[in-house]
C-alpha atoms as a PDB file:
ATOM      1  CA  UNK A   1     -11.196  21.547   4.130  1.00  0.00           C
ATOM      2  CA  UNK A   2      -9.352  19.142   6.904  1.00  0.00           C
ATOM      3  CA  UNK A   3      -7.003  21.527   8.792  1.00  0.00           C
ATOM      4  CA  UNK A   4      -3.139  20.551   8.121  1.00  0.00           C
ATOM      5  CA  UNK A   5      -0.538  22.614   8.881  1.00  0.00           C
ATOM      6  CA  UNK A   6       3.156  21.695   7.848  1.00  0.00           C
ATOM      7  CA  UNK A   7       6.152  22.759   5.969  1.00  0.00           C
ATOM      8  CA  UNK A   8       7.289  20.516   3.409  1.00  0.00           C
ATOM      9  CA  UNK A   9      10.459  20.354   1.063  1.00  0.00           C
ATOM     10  CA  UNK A  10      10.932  19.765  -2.325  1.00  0.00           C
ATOM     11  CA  UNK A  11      13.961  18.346  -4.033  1.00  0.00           C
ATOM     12  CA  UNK A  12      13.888  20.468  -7.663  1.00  0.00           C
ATOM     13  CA  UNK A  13      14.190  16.446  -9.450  1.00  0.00           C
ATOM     14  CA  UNK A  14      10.258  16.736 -10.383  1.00  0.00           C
ATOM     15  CA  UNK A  15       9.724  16.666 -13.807  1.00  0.00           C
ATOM     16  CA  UNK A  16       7.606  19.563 -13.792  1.00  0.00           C
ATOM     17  CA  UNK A  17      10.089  22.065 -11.473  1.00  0.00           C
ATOM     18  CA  UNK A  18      13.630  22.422 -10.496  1.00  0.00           C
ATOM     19  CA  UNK A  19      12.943  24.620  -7.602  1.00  0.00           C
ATOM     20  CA  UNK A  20      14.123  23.271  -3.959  1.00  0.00           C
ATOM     21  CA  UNK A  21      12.207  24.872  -1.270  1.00  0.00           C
ATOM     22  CA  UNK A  22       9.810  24.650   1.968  1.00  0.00           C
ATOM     23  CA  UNK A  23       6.078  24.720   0.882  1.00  0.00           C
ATOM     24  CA  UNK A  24       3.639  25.661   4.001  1.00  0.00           C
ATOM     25  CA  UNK A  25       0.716  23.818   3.743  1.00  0.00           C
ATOM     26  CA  UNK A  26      -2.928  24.393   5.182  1.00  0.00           C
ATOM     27  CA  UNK A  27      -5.516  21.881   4.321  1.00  0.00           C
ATOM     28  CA  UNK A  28      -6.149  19.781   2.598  1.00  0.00           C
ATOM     29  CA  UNK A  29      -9.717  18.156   0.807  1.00  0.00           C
ATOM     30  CA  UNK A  30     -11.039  14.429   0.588  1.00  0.00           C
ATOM     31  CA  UNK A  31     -13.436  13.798  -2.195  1.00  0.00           C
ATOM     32  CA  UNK A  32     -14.736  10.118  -2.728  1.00  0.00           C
ATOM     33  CA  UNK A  33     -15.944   8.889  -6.129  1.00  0.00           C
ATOM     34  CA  UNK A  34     -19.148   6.820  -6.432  1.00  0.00           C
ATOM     35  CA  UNK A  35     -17.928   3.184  -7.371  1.00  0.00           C
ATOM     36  CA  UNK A  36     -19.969   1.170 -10.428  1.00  0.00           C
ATOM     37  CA  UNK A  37     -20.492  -1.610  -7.827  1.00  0.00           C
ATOM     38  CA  UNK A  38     -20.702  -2.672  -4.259  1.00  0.00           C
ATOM     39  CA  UNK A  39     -17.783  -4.811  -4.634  1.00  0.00           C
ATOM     40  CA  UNK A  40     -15.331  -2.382  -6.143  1.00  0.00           C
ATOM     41  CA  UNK A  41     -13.397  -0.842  -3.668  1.00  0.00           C
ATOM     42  CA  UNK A  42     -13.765   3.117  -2.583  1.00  0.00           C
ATOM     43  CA  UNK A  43     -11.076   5.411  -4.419  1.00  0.00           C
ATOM     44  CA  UNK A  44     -10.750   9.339  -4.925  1.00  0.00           C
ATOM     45  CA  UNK A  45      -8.593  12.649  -4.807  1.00  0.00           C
ATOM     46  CA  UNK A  46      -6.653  13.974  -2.188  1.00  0.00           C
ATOM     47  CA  UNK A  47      -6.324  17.782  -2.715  1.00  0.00           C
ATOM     48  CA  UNK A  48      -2.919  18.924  -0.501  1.00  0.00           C
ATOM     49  CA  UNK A  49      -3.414  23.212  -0.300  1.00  0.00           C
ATOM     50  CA  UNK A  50      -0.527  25.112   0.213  1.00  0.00           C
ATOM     51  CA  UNK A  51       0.315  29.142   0.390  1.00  0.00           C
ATOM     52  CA  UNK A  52       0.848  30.763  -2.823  1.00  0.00           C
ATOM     53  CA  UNK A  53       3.050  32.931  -1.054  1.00  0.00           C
ATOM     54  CA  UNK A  54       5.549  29.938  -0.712  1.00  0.00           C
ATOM     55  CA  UNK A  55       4.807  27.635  -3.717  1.00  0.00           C
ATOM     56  CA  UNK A  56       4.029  30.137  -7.017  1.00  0.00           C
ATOM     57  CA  UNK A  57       3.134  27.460  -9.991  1.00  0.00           C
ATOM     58  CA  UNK A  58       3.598  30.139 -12.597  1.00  0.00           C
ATOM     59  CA  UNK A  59       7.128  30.818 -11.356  1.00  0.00           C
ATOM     60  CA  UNK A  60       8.201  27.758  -9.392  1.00  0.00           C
ATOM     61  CA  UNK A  61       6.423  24.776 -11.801  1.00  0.00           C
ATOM     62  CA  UNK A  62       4.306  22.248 -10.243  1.00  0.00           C
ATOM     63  CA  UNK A  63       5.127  20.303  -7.090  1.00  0.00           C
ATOM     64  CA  UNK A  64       3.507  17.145  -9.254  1.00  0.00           C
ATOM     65  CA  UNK A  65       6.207  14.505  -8.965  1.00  0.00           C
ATOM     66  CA  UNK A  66       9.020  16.025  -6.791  1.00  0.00           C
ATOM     67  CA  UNK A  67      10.034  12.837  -4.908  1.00  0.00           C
ATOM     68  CA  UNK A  68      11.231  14.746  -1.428  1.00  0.00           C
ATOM     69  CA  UNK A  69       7.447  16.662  -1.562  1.00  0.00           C
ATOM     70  CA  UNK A  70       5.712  13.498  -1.745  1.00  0.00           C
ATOM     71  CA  UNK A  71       7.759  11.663   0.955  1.00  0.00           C
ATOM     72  CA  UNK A  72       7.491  14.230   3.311  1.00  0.00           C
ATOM     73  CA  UNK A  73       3.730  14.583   3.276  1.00  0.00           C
ATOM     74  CA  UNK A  74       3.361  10.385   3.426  1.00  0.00           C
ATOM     75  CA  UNK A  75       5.445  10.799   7.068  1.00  0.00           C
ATOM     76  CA  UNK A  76       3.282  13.982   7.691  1.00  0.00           C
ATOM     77  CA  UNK A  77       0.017  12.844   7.294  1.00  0.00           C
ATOM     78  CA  UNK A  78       1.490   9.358   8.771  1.00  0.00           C
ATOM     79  CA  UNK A  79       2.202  11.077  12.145  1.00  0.00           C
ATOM     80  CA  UNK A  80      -1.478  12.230  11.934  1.00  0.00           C
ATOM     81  CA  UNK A  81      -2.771   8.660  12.044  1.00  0.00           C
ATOM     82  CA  UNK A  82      -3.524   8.614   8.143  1.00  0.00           C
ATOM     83  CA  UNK A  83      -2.554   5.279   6.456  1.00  0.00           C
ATOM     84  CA  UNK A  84      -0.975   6.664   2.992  1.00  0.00           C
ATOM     85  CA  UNK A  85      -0.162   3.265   1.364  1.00  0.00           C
ATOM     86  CA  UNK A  86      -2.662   3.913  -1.198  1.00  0.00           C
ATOM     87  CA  UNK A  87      -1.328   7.353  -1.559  1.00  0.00           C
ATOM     88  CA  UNK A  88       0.335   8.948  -4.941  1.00  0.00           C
ATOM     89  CA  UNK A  89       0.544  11.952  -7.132  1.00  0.00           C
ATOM     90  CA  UNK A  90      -2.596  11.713  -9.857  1.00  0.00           C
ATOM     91  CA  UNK A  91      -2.284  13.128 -13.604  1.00  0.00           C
ATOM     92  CA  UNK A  92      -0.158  15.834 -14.024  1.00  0.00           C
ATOM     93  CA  UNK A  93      -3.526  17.838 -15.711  1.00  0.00           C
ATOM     94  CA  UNK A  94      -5.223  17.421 -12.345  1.00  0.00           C
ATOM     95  CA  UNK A  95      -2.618  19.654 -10.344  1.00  0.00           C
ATOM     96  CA  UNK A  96      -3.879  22.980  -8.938  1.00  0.00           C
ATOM     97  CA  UNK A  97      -2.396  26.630  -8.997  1.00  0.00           C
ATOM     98  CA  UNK A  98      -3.184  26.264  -5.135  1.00  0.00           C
ATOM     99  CA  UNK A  99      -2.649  22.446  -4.246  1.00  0.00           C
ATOM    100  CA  UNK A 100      -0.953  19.355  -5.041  1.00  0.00           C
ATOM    101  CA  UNK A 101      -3.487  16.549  -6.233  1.00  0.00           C
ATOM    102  CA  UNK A 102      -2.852  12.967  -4.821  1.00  0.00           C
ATOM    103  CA  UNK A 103      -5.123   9.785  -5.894  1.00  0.00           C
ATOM    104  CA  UNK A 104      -6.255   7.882  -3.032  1.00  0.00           C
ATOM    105  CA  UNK A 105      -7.386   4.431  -2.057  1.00  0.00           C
ATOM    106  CA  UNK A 106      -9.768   2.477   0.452  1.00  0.00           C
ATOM    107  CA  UNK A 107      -7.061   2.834   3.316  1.00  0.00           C
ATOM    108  CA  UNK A 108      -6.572   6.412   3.430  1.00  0.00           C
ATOM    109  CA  UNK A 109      -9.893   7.080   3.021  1.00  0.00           C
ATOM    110  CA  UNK A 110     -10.865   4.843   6.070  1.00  0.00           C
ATOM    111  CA  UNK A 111      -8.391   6.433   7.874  1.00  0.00           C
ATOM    112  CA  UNK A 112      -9.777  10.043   7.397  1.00  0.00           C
ATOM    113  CA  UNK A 113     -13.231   8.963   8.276  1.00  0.00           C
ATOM    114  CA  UNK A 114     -14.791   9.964   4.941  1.00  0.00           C
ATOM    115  CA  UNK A 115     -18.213   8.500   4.375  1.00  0.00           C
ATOM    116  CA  UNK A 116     -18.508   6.478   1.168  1.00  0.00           C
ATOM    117  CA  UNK A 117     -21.707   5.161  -0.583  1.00  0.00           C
END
């Protein structure tokens, strides 16, 4: 897990939760999926943790699609030096009880430095 520490917002206009409030987070995880071939271009799954104590999916919903959540974290992890144009929430069934999964392209997986095949 990358160490990232910061308190985000949500809005409540998710389609998946109404509740507005600050969500600490403290990592997050990078995995890479093998591509079919050498020309296709590197993608995978960003996995954003956060403290259950401040985000509970069973009573607050899922973060998944909250507009404020996901705008916040491009500007965090922007001020980091991570390029999150090829940044967005995945499949709703791919969200966590303990993080917020993200798809991911090429460019912010350069810019995290993760090795891909």
């Amino acid at each position: 897990m990358i160490n990232f520490q910061a308190t985000l917002n949500t809005d409540g206009t998710g389609y998946w939760s109404d509740a507005s409030k600050a969500v600490n987070i403290t990592g997050f995880v990078v995995d890479v999926y093998p591509v079919d071939d050498e020309d296709d271009e590197p993608f995978g799954e960003l996995r954003v943790h956060f403290d259950t104590a401040t985000w509970d999916v069973y009573k607050d919903g899922l973060i998944y699609t909250d507009p404020r959540f996901l705008k916040e974290l491009e500007q965090a992890l922007q001020a980091q030096g991570y390029d999150t144009s090829d940044m967005s929430y995945s499949e709703q069934g791919m969200q966590g009880s303990d993080y917020v999964s993200l798809d991911i392209g090429a460019k912010f997986i350069a810019s995290v430095g993760v090795m891909t095949a």
